[in-house]
Protein backbone atom coordinates (compact mmCIF):
# COMPACT_ATOMS: atom_id res chain seq x y z
CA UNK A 1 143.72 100.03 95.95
CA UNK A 2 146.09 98.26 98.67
CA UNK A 3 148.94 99.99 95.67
CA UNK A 4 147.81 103.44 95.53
CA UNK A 5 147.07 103.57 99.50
CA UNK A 6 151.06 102.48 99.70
CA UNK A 7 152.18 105.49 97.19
CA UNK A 8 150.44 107.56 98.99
CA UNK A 9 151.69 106.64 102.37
CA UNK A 10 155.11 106.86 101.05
CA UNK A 11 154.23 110.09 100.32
CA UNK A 12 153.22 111.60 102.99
CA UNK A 13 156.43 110.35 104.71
CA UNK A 14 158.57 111.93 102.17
CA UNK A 15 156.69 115.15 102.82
CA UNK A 16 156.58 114.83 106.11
CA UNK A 17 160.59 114.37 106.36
CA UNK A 18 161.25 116.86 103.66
CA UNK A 19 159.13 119.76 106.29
CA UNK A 20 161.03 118.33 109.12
CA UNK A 21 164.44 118.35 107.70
CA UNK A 22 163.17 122.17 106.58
CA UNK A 23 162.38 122.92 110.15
CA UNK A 24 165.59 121.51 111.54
CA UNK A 25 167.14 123.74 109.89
CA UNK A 26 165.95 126.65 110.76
CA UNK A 27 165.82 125.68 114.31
CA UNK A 28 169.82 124.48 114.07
CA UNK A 29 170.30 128.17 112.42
CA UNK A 30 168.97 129.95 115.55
CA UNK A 31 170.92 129.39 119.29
CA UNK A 32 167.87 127.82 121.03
CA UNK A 33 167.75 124.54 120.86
CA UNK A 34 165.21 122.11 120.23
CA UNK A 35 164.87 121.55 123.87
CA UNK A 36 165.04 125.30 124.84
CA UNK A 37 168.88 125.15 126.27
CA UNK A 38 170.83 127.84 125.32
CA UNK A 39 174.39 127.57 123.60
CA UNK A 40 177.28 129.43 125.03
CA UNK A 41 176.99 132.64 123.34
CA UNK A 42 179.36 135.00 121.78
CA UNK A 43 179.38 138.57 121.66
CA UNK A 44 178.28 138.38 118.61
CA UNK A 45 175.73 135.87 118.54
CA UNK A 46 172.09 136.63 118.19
CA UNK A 47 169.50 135.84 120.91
CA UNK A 48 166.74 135.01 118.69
CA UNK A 49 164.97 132.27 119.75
CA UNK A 50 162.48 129.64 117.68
CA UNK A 51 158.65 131.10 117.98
CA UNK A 52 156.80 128.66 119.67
CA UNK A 53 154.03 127.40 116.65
CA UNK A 54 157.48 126.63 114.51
CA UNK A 55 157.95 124.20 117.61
CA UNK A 56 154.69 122.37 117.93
CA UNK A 57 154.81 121.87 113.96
CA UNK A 58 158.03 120.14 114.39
CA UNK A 59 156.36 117.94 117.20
CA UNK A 60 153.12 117.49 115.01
CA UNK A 61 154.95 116.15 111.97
CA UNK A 62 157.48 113.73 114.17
CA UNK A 63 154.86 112.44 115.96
CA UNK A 64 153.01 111.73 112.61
CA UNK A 65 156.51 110.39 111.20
CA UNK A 66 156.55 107.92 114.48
CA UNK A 67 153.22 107.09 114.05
CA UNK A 68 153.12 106.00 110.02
CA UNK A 69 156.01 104.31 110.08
CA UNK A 70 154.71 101.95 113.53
CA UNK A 71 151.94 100.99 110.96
CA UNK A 72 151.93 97.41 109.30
CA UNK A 73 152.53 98.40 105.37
CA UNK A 74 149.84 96.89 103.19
CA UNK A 75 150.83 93.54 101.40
CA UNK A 76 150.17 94.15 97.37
CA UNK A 77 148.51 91.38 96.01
CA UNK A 78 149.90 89.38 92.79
CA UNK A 79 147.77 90.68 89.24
CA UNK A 80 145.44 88.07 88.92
CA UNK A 81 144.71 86.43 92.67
CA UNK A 82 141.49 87.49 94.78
CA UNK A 83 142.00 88.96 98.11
CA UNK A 84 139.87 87.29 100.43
CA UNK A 85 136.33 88.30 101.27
CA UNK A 86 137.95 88.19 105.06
CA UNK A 87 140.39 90.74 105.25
CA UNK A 88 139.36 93.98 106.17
CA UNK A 89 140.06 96.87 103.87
CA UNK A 90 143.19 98.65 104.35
CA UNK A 91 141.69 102.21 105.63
CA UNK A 92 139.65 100.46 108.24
CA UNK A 93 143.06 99.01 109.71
CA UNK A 94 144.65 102.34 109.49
CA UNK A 95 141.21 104.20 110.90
CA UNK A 96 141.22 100.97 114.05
CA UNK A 97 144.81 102.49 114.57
CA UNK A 98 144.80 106.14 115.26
CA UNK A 99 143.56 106.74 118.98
CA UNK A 100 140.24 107.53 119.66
CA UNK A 101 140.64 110.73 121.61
CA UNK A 102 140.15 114.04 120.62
CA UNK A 103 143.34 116.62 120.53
CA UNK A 104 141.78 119.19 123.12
CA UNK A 105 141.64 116.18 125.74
CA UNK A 106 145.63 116.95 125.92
CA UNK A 107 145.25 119.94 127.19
CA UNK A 108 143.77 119.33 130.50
CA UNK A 109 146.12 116.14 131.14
CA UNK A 110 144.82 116.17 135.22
CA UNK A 111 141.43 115.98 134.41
CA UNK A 112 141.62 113.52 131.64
CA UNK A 113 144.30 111.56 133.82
CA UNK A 114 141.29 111.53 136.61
CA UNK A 115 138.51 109.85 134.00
CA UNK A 116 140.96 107.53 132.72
CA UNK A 117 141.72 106.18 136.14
CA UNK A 118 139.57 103.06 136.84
CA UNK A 119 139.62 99.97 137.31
CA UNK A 120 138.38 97.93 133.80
CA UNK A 121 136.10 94.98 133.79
CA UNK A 122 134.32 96.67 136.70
CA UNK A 123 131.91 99.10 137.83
CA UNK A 124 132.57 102.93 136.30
CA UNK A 125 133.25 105.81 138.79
CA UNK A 126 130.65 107.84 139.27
CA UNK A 127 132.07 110.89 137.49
CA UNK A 128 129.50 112.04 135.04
CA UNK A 129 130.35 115.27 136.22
CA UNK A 130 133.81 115.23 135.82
CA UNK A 131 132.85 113.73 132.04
CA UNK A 132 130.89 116.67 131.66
CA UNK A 133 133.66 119.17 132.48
CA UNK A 134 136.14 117.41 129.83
CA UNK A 135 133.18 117.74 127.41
CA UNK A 136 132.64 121.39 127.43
CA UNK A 137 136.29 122.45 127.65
CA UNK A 138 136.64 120.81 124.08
CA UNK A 139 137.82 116.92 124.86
CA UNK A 140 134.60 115.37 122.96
CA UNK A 141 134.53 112.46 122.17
CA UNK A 142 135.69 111.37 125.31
CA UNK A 143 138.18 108.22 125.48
CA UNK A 144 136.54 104.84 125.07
CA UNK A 145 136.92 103.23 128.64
CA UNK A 146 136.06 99.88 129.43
CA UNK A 147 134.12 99.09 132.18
CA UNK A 148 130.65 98.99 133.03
CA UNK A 149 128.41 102.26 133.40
CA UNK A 150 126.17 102.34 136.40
CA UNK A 151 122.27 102.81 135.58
CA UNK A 152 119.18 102.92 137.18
CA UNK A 153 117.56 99.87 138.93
CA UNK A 154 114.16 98.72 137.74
CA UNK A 155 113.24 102.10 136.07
CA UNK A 156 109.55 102.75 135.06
CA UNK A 157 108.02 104.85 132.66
CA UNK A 158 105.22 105.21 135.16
CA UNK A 159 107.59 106.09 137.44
CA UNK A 160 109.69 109.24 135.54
CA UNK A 161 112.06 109.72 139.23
CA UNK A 162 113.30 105.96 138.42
CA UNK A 163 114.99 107.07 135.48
CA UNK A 164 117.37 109.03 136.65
CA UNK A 165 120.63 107.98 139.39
CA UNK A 166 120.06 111.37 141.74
CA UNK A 167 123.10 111.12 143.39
CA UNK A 168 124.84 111.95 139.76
CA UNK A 169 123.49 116.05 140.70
CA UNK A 170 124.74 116.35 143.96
CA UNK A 171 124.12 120.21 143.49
CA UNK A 172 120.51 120.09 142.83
CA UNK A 173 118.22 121.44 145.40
CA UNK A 174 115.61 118.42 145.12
CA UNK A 175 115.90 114.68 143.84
CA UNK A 176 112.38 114.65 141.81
CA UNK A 177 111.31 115.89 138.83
CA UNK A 178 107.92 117.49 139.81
CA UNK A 179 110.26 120.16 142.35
CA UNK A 180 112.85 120.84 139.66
CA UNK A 181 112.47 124.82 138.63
CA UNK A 182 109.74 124.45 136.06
CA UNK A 183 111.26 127.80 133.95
CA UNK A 184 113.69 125.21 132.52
CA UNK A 185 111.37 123.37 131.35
CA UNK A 186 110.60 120.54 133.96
CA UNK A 187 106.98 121.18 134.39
CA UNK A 188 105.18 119.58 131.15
CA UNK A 189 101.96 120.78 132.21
CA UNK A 190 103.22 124.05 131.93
CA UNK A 191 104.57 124.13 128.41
CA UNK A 192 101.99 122.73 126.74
CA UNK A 193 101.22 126.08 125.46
CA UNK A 194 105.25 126.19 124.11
CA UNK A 195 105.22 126.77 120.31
CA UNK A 196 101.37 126.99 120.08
CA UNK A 197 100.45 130.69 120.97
CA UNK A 198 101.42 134.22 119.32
CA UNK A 199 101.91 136.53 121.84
CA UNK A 200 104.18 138.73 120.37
CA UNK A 201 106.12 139.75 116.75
CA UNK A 202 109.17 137.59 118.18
CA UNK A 203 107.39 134.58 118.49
CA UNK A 204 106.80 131.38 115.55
CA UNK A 205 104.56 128.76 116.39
CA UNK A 206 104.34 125.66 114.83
CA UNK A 207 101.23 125.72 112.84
CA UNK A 208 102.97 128.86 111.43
CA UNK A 209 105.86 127.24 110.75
CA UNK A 210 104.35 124.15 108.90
CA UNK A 211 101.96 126.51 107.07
CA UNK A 212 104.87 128.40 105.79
CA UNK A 213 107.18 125.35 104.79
CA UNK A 214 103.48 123.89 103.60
CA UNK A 215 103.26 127.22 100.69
CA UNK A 216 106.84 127.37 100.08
CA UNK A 217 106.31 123.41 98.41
CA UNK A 218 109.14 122.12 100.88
CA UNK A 219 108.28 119.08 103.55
CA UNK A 220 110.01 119.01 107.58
CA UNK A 221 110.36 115.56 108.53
CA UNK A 222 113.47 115.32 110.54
CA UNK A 223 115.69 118.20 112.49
CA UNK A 224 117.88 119.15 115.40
CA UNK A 225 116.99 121.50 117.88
CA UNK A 226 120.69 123.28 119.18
CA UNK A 227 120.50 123.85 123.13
CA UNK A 228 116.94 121.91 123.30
CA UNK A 229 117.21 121.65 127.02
CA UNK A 230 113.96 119.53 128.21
CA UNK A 231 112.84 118.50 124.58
CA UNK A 232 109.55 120.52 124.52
CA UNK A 233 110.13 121.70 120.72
CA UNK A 234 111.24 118.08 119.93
CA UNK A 235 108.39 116.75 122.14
CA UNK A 236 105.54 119.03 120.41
CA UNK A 237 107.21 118.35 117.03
CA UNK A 238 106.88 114.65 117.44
CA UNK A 239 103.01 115.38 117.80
CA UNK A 240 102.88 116.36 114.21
CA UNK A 241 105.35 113.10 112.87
CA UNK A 242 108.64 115.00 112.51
CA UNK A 243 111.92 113.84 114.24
CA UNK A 244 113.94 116.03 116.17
CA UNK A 245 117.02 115.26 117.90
CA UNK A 246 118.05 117.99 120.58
CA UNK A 247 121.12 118.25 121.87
CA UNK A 248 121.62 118.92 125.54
CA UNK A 249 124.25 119.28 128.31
CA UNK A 250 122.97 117.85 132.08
CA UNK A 251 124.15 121.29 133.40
CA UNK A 252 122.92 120.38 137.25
CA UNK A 253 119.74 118.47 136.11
CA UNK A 254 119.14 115.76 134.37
CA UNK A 255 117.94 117.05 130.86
CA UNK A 256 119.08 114.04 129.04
CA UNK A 257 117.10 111.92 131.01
CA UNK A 258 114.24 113.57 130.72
CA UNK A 259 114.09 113.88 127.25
CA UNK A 260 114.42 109.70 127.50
CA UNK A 261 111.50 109.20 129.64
CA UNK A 262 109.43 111.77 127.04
CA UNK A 263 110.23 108.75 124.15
CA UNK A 264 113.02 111.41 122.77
CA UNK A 265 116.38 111.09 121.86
CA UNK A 266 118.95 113.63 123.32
CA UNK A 267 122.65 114.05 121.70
CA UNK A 268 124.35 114.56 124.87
CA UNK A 269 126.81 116.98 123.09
CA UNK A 270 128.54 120.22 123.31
CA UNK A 271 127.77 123.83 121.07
CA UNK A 272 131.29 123.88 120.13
CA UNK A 273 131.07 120.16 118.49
CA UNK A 274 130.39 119.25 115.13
CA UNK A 275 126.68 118.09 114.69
CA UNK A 276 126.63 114.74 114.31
CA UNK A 277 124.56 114.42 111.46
CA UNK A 278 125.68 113.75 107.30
CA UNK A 279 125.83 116.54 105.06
CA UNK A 280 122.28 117.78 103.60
CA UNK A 281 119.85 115.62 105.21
CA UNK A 282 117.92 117.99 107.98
CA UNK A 283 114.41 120.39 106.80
CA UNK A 284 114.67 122.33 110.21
CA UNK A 285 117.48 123.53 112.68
CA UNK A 286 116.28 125.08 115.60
CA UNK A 287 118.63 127.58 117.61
CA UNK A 288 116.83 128.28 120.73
CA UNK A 289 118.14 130.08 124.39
CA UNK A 290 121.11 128.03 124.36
CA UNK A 291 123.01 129.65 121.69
CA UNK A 292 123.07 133.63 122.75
CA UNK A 293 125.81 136.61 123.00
CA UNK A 294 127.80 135.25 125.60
CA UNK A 295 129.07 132.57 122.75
CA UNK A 296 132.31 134.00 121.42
CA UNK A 297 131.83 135.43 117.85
CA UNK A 298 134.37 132.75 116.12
CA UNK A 299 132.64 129.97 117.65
CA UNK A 300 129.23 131.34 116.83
CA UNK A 301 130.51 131.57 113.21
CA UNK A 302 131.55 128.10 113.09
CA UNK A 303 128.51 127.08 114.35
CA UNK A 304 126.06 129.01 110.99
CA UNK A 305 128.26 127.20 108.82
CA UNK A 306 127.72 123.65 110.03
CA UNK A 307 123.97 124.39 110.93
CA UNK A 308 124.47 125.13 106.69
CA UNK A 309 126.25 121.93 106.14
CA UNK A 310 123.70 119.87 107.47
CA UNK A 311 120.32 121.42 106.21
CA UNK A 312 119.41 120.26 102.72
CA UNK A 313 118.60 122.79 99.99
CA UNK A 314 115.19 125.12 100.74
CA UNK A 315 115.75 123.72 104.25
CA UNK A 316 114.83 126.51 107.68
CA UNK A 317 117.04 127.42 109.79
CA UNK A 318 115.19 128.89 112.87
CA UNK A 319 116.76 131.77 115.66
CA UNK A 320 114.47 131.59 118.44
CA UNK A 321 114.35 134.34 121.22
CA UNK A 322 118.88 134.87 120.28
CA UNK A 323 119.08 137.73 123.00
CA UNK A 324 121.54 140.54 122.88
CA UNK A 325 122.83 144.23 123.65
CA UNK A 326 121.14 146.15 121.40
CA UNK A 327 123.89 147.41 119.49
CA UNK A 328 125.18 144.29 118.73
CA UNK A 329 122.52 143.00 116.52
CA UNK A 330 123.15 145.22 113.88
CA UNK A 331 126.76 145.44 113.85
CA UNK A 332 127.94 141.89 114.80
CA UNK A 333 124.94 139.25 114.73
CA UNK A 334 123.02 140.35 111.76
CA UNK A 335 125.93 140.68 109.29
CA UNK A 336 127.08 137.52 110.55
CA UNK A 337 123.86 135.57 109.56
CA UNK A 338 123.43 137.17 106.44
CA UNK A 339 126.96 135.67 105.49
CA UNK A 340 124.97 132.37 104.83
CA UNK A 341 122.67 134.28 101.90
CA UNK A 342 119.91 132.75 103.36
CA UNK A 343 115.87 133.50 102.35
CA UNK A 344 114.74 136.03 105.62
CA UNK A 345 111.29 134.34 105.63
CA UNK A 346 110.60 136.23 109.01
CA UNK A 347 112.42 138.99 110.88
CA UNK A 348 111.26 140.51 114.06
CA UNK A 349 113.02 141.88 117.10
CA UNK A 350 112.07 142.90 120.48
CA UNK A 351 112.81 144.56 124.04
CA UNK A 352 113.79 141.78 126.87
CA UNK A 353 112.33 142.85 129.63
CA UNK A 354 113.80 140.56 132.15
CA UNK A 355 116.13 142.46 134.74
CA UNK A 356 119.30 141.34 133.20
CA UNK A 357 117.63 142.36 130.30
CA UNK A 358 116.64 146.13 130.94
CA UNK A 359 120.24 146.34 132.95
CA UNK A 360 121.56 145.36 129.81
CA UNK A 361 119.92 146.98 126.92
CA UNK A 362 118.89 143.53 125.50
CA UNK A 363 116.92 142.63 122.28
CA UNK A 364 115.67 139.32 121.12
CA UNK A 365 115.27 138.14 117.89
CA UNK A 366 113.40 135.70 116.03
CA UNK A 367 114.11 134.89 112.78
CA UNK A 368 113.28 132.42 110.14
CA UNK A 369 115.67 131.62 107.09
CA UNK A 370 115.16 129.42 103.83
CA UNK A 371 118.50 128.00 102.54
CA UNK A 372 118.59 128.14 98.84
CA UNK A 373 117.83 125.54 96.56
CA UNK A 374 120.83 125.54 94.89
CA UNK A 375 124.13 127.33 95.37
């Protein structure tokens, strides 16, 4: 193994040189230079200059170059001699050397420079916020940072306020629970009623959803819930023995929390991030207000295809109450569901008749889809 892993590292140097050496020269043929200052130029000389992704390639592959070759090579042990049951494998070294810290986290260098500065072995800053802003613009996972993360003293389950450091939502309008605006979900009281009555075509309950998964032969026992906010679906779900995990931003409030102190587990996570689940294990994903129009098409694209990646085969995948203009269900939403070739189990649309709604010309739809079997 510790042979073929060197082979192939000495390949991927020798491509790697052979695309820089490539680049080079086409960047030595044209009269910018590497580091944009320009030759003295004849009259004849052309002004073309090296387009800008040709550049970042040729930074990619030498920082990949300078990276490899800092790595220790792998030792290749003598034919016949056992390698001790000690030594870590070779990929784990190479994995415990790349930085943890996603490539978008680059782009906002102030920001990131601000979370990074603390002082370790101490106390963290309190800057969930600020972790929160790095998070949505695309840096996820954040850096690793080592120092200890403030919590809440002495916090009761009897006592749901405990749970949660207030000072962390300096923008909220109130510091308890019970005067948080119930329409997102605050008041449990008041959903109790969530995903138990039919009022109208767009609604699914969940009696009708495990009646329908019940005479299709297929079994929900564990799934995410996209955008879950407070956890109610995940909350009246867990009611009935099935796991969801919901994943949440604390936009303002403290959602996370809250789904905590309800026994639930929240992935504290972005829509534009990967779900962090294994390929093909998940009977249900749930797409509920969270994930609407105002998510660019490409993104929204991206995120079918990994909501397919993670649901096993005869799996649902569940769009509850998507909202938007009218036209654009047909032409842009509808055709860009059906490029999964899922099962339409259910199918219904409706006016919203909200005021952004009617200002709008918004439609909601509900929709309930049965991943094939077998591809």
């Amino acid at each position: 193994m510790a042979m073929s892993f060197t082979m192939g590292l000495n390949f991927l140097l020798l491509v790697a040189m052979v695309a820089t050496n490539l680049l080079s020269l086409y960047h030595l043929s044209s009269t910018t230079s590497f580091f944009s200052t320009k030759l003295p130029q004849t009259p004849s000389s052309s002004s073309t200059s090296v387009p800008p992704y040709l550049l970042r390639q040729l930074h990619t592959i030498r920082a990949t170059i300078n990276h490899l070759t800092r790595l220790h090579p792998v030792s290749t042990p003598n034919p016949g001699t056992l390698t001790s049951s000690k030594t870590p494998p070779s990929d784990l070294l190479i994995y415990s050397n790349l930085s943890p810290i996603a490539s978008s986290c680059h782009d906002y260098p102030d920001l990131l420079h601000k979370y990074m500065n603390y002082t370790p072995y101490t106390v963290c800053p309190k800057d969930s916020q600020l972790a929160e802003s790095l998070i949505l613009r695309g840096c996820h996972p954040l850096p690793r940072r080592r120092c200890f993360s403030l919590t809440p003293v002495n916090p009761r389950l009897s006592v749901p306020d405990s749970n949660v450091i207030w000072s962390d939502y300096p923008s909220a309008t109130c510091k308890s629970f019970k005067c948080l605006n119930p329409k997102l979900g605050f008041d449990v009281k008041a959903d109790s009623d969530m995903f138990m009555s039919y009022k109208s075509e767009v609604d699914l309950t969940i009696p009708q959803l495990l009646d329908i998964a019940k005479r299709a032969g297929s079994v929900i026992r564990l799934g995410v819930d996209i955008g879950g906010g407070t956890g109610t679906f995940a909350a009246r779900m867990k009611e009935r023995n099935v796991t969801v995990l919901t994943t949440t931003m604390n936009l303002g409030a403290p959602y996370s929390e809250f789904n905590a102190v309800r026994g639930l587990l929240p992935l504290h996570a972005p829509l534009q991030q990967r779900l962090p689940v294994f390929d093909g294990v998940l009977d249900l994903v749930r797409c509920g207000h969270g994930v609407n129009r105002w998510i660019p098409t490409a993104m929204l694209e991206f995120l079918l295809f990994d909501v397919d990646r993670v649901l096993r085969g005869g799996g649902f995948f569940w769009v509850d109450h998507f909202f938007s203009k009218g036209g654009d269900l047909d032409k842009v939403y509808k055709p860009l569901i059906n490029k999964l070739g899922y099962k339409i189990v259910k199918w219904a649309t409706g006016s919203k008749m909200d005021a952004s709604g009617v200002k709008n010309g918004e439609v909601y739809l509900t929709a309930l889809l049965q991943k094939p079997k077998s591809r």
